[in-house]
Protein backbone atom coordinates (compact mmCIF):
# COMPACT_ATOMS: atom_id res chain seq x y z
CA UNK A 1 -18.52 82.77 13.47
CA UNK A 2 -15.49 81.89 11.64
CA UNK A 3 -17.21 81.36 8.46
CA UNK A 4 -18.88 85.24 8.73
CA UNK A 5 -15.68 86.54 9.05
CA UNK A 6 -14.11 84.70 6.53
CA UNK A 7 -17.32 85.89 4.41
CA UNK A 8 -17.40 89.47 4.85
CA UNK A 9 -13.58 89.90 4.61
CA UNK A 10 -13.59 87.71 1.47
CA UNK A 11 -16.53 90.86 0.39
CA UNK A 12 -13.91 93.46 0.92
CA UNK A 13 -11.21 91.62 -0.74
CA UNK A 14 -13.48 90.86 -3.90
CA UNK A 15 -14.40 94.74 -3.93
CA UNK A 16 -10.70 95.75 -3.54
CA UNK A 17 -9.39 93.30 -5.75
CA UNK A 18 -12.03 94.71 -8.68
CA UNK A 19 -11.61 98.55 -8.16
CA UNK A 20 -7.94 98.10 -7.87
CA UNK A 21 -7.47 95.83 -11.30
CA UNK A 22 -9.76 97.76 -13.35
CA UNK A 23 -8.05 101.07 -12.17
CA UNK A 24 -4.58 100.13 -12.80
CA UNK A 25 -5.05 98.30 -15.86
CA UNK A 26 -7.12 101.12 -17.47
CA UNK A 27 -4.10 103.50 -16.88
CA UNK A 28 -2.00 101.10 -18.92
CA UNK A 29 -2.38 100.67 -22.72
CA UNK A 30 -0.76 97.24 -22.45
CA UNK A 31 -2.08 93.74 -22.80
CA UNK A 32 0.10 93.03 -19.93
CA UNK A 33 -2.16 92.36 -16.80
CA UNK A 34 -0.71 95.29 -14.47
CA UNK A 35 -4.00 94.93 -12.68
CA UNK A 36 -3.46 91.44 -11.30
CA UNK A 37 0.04 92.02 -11.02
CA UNK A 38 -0.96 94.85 -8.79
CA UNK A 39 -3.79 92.77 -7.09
CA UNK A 40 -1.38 89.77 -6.45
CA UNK A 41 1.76 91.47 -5.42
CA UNK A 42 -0.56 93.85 -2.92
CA UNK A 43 -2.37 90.76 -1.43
CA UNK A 44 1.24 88.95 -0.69
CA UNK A 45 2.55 91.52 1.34
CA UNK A 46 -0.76 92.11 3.04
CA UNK A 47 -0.55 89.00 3.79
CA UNK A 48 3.06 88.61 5.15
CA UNK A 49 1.65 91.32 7.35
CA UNK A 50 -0.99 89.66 8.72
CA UNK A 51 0.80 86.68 9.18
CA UNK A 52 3.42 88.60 10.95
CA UNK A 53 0.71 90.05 13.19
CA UNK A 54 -0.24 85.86 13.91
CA UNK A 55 2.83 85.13 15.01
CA UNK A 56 3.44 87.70 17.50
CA UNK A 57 0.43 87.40 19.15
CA UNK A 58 -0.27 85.87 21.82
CA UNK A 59 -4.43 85.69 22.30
CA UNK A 60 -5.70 82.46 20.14
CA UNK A 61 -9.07 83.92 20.47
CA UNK A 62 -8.13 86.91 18.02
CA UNK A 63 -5.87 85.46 15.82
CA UNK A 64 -8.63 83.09 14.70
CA UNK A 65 -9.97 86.26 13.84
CA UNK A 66 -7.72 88.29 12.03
CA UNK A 67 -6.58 85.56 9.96
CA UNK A 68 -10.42 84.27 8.97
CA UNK A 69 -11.33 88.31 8.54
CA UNK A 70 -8.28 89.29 7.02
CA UNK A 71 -6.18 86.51 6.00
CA UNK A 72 -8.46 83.68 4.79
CA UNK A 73 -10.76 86.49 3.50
CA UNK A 74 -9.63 89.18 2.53
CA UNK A 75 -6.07 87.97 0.92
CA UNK A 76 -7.83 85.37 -0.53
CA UNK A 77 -10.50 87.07 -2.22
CA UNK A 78 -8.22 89.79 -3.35
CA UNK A 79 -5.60 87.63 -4.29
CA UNK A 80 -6.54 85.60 -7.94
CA UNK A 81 -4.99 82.86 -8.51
CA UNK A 82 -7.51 81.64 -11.85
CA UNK A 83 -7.52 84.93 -13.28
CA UNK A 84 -3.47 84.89 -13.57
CA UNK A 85 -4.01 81.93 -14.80
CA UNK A 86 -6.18 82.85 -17.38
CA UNK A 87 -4.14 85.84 -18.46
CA UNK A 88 -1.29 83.58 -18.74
CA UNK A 89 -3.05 81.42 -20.98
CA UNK A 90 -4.54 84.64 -23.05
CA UNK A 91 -1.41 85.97 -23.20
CA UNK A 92 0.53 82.97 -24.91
CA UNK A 93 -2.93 81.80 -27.54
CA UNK A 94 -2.49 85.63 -29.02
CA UNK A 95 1.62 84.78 -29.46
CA UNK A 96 2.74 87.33 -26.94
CA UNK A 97 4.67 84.91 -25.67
CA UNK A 98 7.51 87.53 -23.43
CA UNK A 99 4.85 88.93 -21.92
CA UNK A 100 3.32 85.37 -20.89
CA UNK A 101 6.78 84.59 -19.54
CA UNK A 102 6.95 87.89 -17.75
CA UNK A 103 4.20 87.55 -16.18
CA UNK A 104 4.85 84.07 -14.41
CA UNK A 105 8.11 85.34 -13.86
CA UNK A 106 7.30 88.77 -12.29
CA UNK A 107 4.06 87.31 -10.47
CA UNK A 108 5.74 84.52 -8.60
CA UNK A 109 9.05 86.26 -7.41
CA UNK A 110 7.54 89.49 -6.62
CA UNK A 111 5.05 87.93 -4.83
CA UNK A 112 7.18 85.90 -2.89
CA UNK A 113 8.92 88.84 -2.31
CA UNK A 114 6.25 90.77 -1.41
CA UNK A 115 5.16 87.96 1.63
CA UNK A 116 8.55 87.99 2.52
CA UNK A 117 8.87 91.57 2.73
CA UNK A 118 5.31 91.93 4.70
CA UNK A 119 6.71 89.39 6.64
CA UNK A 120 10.20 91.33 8.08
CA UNK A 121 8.01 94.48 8.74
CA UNK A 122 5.27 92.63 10.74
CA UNK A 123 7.85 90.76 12.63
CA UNK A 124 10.00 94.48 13.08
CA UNK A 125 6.63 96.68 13.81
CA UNK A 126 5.37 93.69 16.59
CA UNK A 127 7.82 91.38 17.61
């Protein structure tokens, strides 16, 4: 069962993470990667949320399920860890080298930020 849900939230996140990207980053005329920015930083705080929502509560039964459905799935499918990577990578071979930095730089504190943040309100809204 665990694998389904993992599955068909991972489905969702794929979807989200694709319609989201190619939306944002067509409304910017920049070969900065706003869309996985957007994807990443998004997915962190959903995350913190969900995790949150683990923490608080108190049935094992359905935690197992919200974090396989949600968390495993569909943060981690929405979430892209390669294709930062890649734009990284992209980003320093054609000598924009500021806007390599700024995205390693903006990706991994505002993601943090964003878990932490998704994190507080989870913890406020249920515990």
């Amino acid at each position: 069962m665990t694998v389904a849900l993992v599955l068909l939230g991972g489905a969702g996140g794929a979807v989200l993470r694709y319609l989201v990207d190619h939306r944002v980053q067509r409304s910017h005329a920049s070969a900065f990667p706003w869309g996985t920015l957007t994807v990443n930083i998004t997915g962190s705080g959903l995350l913190g949320l969900v995790t949150a929502w683990v923490f608080v509560a108190g049935d094992p039964a359905s935690t197992e399920t919200v974090r396989a459905l949600a968390g495993a799935g569909l943060c981690g499918s929405m979430t892209t860890f390669s294709t930062f990577g890649y734009d990284t990578v992209r980003l320093f071979a054609g000598k924009a080298h500021l806007h390599a930095v700024a995205n390693v730089v903006l990706t991994v504190l505002a993601g943090f930020g964003a878990a932490g943040a998704g994190l507080v309100l989870g913890t406020a809204l249920w515990g």
